[in-house]
C-alpha atoms as a PDB file:
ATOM      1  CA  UNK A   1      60.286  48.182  22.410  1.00  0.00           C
ATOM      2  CA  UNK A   2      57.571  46.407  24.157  1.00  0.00           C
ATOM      3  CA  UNK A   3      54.618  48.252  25.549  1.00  0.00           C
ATOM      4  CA  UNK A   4      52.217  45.742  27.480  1.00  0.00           C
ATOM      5  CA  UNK A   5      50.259  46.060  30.215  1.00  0.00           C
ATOM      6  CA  UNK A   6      51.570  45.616  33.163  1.00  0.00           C
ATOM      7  CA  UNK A   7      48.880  44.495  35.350  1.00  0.00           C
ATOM      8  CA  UNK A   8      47.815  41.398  32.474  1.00  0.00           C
ATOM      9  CA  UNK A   9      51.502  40.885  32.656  1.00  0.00           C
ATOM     10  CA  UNK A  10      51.899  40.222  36.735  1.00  0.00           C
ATOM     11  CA  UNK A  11      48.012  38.667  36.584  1.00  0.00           C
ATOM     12  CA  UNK A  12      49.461  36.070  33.907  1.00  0.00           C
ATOM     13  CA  UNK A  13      52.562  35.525  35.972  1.00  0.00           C
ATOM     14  CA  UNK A  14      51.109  34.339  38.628  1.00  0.00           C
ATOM     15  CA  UNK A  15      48.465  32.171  37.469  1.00  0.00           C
ATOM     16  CA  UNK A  16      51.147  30.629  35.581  1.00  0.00           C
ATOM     17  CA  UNK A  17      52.318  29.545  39.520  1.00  0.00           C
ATOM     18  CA  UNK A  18      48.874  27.513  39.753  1.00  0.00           C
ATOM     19  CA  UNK A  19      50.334  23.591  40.171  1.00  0.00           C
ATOM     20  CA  UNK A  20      47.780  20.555  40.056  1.00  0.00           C
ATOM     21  CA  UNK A  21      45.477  20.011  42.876  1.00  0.00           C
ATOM     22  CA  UNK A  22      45.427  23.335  45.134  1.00  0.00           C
ATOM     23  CA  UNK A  23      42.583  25.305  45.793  1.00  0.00           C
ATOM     24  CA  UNK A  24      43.113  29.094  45.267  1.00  0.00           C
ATOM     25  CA  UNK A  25      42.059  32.078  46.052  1.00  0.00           C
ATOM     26  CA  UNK A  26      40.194  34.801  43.042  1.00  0.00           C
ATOM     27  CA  UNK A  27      41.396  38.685  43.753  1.00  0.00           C
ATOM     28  CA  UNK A  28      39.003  40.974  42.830  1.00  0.00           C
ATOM     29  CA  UNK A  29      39.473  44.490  40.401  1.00  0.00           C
ATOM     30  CA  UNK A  30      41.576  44.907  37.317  1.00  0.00           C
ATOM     31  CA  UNK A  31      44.630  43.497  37.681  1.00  0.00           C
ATOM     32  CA  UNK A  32      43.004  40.186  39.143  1.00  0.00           C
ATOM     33  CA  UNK A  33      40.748  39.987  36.353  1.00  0.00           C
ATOM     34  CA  UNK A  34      43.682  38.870  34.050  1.00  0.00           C
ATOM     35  CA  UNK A  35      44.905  36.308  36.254  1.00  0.00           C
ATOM     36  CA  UNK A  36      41.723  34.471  36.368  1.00  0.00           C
ATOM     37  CA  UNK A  37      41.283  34.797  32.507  1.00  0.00           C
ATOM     38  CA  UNK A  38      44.583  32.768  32.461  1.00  0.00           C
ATOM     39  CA  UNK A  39      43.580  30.158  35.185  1.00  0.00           C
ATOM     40  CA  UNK A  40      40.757  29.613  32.784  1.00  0.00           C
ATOM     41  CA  UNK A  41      43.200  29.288  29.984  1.00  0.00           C
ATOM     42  CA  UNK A  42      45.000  26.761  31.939  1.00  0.00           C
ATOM     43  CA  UNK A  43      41.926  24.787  33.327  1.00  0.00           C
ATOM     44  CA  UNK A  44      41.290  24.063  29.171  1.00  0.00           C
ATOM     45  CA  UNK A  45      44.535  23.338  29.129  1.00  0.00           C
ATOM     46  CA  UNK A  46      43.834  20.445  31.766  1.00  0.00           C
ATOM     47  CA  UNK A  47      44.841  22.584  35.022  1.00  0.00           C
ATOM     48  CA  UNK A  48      43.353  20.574  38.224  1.00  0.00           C
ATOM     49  CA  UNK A  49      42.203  23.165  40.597  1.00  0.00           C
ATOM     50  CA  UNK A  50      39.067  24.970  42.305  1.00  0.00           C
ATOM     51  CA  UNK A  51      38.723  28.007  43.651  1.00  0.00           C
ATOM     52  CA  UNK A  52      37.419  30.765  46.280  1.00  0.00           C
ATOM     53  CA  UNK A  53      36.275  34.262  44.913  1.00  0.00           C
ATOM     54  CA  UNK A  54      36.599  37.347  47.131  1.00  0.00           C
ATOM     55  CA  UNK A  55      33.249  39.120  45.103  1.00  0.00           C
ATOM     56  CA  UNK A  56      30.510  38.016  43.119  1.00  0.00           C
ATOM     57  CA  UNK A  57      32.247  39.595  40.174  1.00  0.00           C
ATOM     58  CA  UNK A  58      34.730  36.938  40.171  1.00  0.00           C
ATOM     59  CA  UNK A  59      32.773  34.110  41.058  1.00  0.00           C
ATOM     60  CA  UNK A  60      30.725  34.760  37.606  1.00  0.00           C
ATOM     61  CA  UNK A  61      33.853  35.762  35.602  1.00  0.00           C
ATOM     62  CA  UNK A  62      35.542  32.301  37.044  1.00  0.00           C
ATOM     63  CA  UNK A  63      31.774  30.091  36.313  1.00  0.00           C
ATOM     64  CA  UNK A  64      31.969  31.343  32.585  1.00  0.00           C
ATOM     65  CA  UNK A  65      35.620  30.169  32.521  1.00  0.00           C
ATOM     66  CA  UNK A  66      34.954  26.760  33.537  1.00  0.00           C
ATOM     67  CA  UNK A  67      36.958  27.165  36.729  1.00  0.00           C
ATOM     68  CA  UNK A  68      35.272  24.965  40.060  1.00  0.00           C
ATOM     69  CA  UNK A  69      34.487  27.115  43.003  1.00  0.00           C
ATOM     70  CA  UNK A  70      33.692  25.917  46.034  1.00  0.00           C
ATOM     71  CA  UNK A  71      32.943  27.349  50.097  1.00  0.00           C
ATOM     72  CA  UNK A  72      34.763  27.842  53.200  1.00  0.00           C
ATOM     73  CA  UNK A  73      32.919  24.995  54.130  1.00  0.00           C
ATOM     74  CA  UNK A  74      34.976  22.766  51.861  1.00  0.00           C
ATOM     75  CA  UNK A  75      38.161  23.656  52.653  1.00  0.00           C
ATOM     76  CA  UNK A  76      40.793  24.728  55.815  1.00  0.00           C
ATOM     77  CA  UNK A  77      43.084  26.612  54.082  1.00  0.00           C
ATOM     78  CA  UNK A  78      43.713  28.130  50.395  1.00  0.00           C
ATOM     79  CA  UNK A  79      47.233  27.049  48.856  1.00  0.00           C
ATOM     80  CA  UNK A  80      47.334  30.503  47.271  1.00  0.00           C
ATOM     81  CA  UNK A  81      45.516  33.841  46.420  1.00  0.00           C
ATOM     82  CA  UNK A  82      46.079  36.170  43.376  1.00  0.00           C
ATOM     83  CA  UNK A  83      44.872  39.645  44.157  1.00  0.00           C
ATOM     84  CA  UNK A  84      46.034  42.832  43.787  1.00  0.00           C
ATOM     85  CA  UNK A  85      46.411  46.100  45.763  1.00  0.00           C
ATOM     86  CA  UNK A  86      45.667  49.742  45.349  1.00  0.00           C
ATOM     87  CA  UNK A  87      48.778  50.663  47.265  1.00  0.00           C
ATOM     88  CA  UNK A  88      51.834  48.018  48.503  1.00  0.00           C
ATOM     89  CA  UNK A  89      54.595  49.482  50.464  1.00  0.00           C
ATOM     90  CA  UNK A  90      58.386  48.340  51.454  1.00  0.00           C
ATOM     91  CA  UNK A  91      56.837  46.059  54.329  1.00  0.00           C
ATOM     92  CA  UNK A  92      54.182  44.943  52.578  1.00  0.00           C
ATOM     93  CA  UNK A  93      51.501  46.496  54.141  1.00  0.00           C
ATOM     94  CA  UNK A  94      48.666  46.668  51.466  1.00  0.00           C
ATOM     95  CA  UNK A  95      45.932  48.833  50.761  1.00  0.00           C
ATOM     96  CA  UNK A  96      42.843  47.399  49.389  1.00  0.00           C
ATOM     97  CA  UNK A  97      39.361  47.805  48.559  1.00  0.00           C
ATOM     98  CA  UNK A  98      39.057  50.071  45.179  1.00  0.00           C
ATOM     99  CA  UNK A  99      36.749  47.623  44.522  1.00  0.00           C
ATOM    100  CA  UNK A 100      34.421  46.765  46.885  1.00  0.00           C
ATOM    101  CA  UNK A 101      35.719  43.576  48.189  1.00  0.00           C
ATOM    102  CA  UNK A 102      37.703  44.502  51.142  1.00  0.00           C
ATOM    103  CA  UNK A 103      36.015  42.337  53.225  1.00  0.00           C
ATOM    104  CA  UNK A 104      35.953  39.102  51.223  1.00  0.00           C
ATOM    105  CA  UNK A 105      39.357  39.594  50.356  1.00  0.00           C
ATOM    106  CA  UNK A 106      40.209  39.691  53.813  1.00  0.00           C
ATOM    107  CA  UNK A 107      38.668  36.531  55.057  1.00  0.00           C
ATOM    108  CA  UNK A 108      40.108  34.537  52.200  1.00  0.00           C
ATOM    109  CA  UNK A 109      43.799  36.274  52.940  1.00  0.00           C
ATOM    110  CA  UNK A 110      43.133  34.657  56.392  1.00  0.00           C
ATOM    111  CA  UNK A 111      43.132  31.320  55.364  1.00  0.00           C
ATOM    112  CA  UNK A 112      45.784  31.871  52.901  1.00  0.00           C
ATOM    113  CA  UNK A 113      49.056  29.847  53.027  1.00  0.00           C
ATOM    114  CA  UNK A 114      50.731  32.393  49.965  1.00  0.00           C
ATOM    115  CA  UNK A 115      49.670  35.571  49.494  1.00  0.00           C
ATOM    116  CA  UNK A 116      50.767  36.962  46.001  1.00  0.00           C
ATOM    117  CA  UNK A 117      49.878  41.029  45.641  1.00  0.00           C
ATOM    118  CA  UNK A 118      49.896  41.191  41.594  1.00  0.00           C
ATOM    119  CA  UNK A 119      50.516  44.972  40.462  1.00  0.00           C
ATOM    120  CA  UNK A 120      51.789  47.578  38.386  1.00  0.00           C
ATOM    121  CA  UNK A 121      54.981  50.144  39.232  1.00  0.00           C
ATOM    122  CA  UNK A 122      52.688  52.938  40.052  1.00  0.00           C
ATOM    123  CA  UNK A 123      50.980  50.680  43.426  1.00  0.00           C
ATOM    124  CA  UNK A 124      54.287  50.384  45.043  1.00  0.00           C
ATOM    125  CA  UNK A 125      54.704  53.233  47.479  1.00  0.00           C
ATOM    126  CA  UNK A 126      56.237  54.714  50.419  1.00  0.00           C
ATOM    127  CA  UNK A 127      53.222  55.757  52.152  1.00  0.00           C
ATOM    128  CA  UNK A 128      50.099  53.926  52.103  1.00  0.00           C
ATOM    129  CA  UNK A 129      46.884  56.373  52.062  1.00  0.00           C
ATOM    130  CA  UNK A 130      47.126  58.399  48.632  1.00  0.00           C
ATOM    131  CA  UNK A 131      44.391  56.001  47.100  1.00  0.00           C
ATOM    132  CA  UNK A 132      41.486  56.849  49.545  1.00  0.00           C
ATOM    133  CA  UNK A 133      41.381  53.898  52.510  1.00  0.00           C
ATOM    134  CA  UNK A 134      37.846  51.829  51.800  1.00  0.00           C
ATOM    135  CA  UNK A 135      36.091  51.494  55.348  1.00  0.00           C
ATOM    136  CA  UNK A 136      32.967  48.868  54.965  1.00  0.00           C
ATOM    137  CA  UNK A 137      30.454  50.538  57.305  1.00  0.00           C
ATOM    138  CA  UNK A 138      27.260  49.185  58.178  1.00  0.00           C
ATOM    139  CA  UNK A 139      24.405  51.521  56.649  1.00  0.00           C
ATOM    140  CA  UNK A 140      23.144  51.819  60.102  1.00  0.00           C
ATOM    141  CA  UNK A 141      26.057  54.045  61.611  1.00  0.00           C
ATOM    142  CA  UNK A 142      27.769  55.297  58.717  1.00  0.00           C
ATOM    143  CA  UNK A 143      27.500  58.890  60.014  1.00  0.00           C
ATOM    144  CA  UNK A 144      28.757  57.911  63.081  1.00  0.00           C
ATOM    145  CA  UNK A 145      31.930  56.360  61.691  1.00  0.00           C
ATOM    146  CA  UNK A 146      32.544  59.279  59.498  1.00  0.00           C
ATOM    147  CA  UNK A 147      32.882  61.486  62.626  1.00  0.00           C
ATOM    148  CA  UNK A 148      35.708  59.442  64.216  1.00  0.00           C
ATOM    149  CA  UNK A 149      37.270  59.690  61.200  1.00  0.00           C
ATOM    150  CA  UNK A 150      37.019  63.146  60.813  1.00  0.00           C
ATOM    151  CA  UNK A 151      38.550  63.374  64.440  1.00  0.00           C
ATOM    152  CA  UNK A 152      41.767  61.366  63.373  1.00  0.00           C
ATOM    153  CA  UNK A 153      41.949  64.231  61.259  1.00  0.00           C
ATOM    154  CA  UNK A 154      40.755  62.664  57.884  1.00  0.00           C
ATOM    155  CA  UNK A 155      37.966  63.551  55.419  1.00  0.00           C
ATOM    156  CA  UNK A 156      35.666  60.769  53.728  1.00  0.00           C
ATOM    157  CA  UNK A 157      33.167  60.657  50.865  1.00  0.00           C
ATOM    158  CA  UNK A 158      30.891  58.235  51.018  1.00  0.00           C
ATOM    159  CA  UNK A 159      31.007  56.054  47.974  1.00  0.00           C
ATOM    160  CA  UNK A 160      28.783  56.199  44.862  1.00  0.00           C
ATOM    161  CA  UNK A 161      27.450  54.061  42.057  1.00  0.00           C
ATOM    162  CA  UNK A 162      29.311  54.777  38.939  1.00  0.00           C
ATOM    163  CA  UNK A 163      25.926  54.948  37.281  1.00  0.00           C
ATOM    164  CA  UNK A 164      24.267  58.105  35.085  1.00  0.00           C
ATOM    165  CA  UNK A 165      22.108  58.725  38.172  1.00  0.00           C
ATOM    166  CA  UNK A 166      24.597  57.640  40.921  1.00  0.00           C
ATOM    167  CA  UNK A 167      23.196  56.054  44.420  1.00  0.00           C
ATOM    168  CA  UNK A 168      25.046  55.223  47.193  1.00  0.00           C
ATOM    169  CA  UNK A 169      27.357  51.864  46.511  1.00  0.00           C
ATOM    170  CA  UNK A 170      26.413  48.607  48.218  1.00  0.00           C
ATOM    171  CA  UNK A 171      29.037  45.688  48.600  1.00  0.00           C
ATOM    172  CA  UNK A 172      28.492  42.424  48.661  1.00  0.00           C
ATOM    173  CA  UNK A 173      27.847  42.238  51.740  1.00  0.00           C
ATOM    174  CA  UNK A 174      24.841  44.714  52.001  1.00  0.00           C
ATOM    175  CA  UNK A 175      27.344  47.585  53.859  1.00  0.00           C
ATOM    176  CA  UNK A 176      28.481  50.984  52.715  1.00  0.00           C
ATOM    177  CA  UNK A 177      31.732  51.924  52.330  1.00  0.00           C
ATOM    178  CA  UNK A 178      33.446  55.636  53.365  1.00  0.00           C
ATOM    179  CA  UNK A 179      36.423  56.319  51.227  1.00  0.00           C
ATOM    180  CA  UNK A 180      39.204  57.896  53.493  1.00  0.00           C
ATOM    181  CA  UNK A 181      41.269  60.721  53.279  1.00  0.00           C
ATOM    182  CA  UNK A 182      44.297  59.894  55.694  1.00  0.00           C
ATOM    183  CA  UNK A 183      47.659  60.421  53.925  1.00  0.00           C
ATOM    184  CA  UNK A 184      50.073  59.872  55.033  1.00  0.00           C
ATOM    185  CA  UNK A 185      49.521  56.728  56.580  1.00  0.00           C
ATOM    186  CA  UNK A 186      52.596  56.417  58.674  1.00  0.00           C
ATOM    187  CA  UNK A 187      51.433  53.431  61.087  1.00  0.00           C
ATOM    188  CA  UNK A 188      49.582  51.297  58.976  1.00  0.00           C
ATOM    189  CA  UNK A 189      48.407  48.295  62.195  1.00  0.00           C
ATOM    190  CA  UNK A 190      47.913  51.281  64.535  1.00  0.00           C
ATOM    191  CA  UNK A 191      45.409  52.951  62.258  1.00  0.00           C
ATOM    192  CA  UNK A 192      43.731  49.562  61.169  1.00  0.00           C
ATOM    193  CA  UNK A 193      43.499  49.130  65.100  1.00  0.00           C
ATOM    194  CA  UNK A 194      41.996  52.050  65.814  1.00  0.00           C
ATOM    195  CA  UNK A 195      39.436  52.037  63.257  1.00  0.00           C
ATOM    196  CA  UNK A 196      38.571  49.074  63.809  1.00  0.00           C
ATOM    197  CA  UNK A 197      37.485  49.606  67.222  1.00  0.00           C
ATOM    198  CA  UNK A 198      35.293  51.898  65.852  1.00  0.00           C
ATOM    199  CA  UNK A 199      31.265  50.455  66.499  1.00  0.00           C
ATOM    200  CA  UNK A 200      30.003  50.312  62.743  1.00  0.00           C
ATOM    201  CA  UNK A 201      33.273  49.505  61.111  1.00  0.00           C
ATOM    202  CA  UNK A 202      33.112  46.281  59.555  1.00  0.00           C
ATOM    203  CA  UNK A 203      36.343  45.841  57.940  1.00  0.00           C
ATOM    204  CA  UNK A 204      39.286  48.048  57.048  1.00  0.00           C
ATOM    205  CA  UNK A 205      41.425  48.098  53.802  1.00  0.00           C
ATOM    206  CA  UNK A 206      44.555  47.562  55.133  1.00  0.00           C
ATOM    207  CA  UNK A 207      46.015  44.313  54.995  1.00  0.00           C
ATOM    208  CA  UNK A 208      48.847  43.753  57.455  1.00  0.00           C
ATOM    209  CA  UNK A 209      50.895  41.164  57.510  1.00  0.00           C
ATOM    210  CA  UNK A 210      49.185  38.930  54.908  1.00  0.00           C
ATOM    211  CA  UNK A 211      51.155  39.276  51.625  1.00  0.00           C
ATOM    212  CA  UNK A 212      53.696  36.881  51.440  1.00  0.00           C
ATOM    213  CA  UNK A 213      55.159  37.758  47.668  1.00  0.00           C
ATOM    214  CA  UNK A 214      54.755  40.702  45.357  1.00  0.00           C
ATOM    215  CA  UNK A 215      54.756  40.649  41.798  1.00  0.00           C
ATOM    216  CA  UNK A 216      55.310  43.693  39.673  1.00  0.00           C
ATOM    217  CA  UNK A 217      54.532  43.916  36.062  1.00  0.00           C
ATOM    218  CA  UNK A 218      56.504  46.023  33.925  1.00  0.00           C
ATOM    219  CA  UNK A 219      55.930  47.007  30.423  1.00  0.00           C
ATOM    220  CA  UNK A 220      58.209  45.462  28.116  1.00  0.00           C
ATOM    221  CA  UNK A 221      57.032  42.110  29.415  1.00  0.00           C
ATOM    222  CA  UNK A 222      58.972  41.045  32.756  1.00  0.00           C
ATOM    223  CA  UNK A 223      57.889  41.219  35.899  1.00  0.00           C
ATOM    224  CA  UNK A 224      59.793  41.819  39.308  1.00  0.00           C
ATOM    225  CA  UNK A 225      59.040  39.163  42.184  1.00  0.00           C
ATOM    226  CA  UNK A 226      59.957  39.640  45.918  1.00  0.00           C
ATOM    227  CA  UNK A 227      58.832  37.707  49.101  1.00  0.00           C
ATOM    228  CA  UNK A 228      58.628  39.123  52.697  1.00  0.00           C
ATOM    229  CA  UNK A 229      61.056  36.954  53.822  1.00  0.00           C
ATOM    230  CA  UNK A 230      63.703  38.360  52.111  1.00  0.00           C
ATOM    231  CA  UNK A 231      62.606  42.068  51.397  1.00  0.00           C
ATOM    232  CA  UNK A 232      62.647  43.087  55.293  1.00  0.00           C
END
């Protein structure tokens, strides 16, 4: 009996979906990783594209690959993006962010034609919020933010370096990021609504609306696909 991994199984799936020409958008975290190791595999392989990265991680993982990236200011849209989620549920609401890129990966889902969420069984839930919800805070007001949140009757750590001597983690984007306590996470746009509102807040990790098909790998090798349009 097979016994793969399921996320290089649903990252390999889709990038096999990659056709000549498009531009496409580079997820960010471990399931992501694989599909751009197989975009790279199929850019050898002669594989006309270029691409957007949500996170410096990618963009160096897809330079050493060989894959062309390009700006926002080269492009109007992005035919499709491969990333994956910490958390997916029956309407698709995602909930992103594990690693760092929340807000990246939301400005490229914005411009995104097809959204593909690439995960394992284990992300697919019926309520969003058991993985901590990534806010992206400016360092500024970060105790300001964690107060409100608090008040919506949550509890937040404020994330850390993974390092022997940890500091306080800085995205990308020079921000911090609280890591929310909100299960369960019943309304998913009323919550993203509300904490966005929030002065400080920078971006949330929920993504509503914005996936357009999930893939699931499974172990023994298959995956399971659905879009939107005919899961609701």
């Amino acid at each position: 009996m097979s016994n793969l991994n399921p996320k290089e199984v649903a990252g390999t799936f889709a990038a096999n979906l990659v056709q000549d020409g498009m531009t496409v958008g580079l997820g960010t975290g471990s399931t992501a990783w694989f599909a751009i190791q197989r975009l790279g595999e199929r850019v050898r392989e002669g594989l006309q594209m270029r691409a957007i990265p949500t996170s410096e991680a990618s963009a160096r993982q897809a330079t050493e690959l060989g894959i062309q990236l390009v700006g926002f200011d080269a492009v109007n849209h992005i035919d499709i993006t491969i990333d994956g989620a910490d958390e997916i549920n029956a309407e698709f609401c995602m909930l992103k962010g594990g690693g760092g890129a929340l807000l990246r990966e939301k400005v490229v889902a914005s411009i995104t034609k097809r959204q593909i969420c690439i995960v394992d069984p284990s992300k697919v839930v019926e309520f969003l919020g058991t993985f901590p919800l990534p806010v992206e805070v400016v360092p500024f007001g970060w105790p300001v933010v964690a107060r409100h949140v608090e008040a919506l009757g949550g509890s937040y750590t404020l994330r850390q370096t993974k390092d022997a001597e940890p500091t306080t983690y800085v995205t990308d984007n020079g921000n911090y990021i609280l890591d929310c306590n909100l299960y369960p996470i019943t309304d998913p746009p009323k919550l993203e609504q509300n904490l966005k509102m929030l002065p400080g807040v920078v971006e949330v990790g929920l993504f509503i609306d914005m996936a357009h098909t999930l893939i699931i790998g499974n172990p023994d090798g298959t995956c399971s696909l659905k879009d939107k349009e005919t899961a609701n």
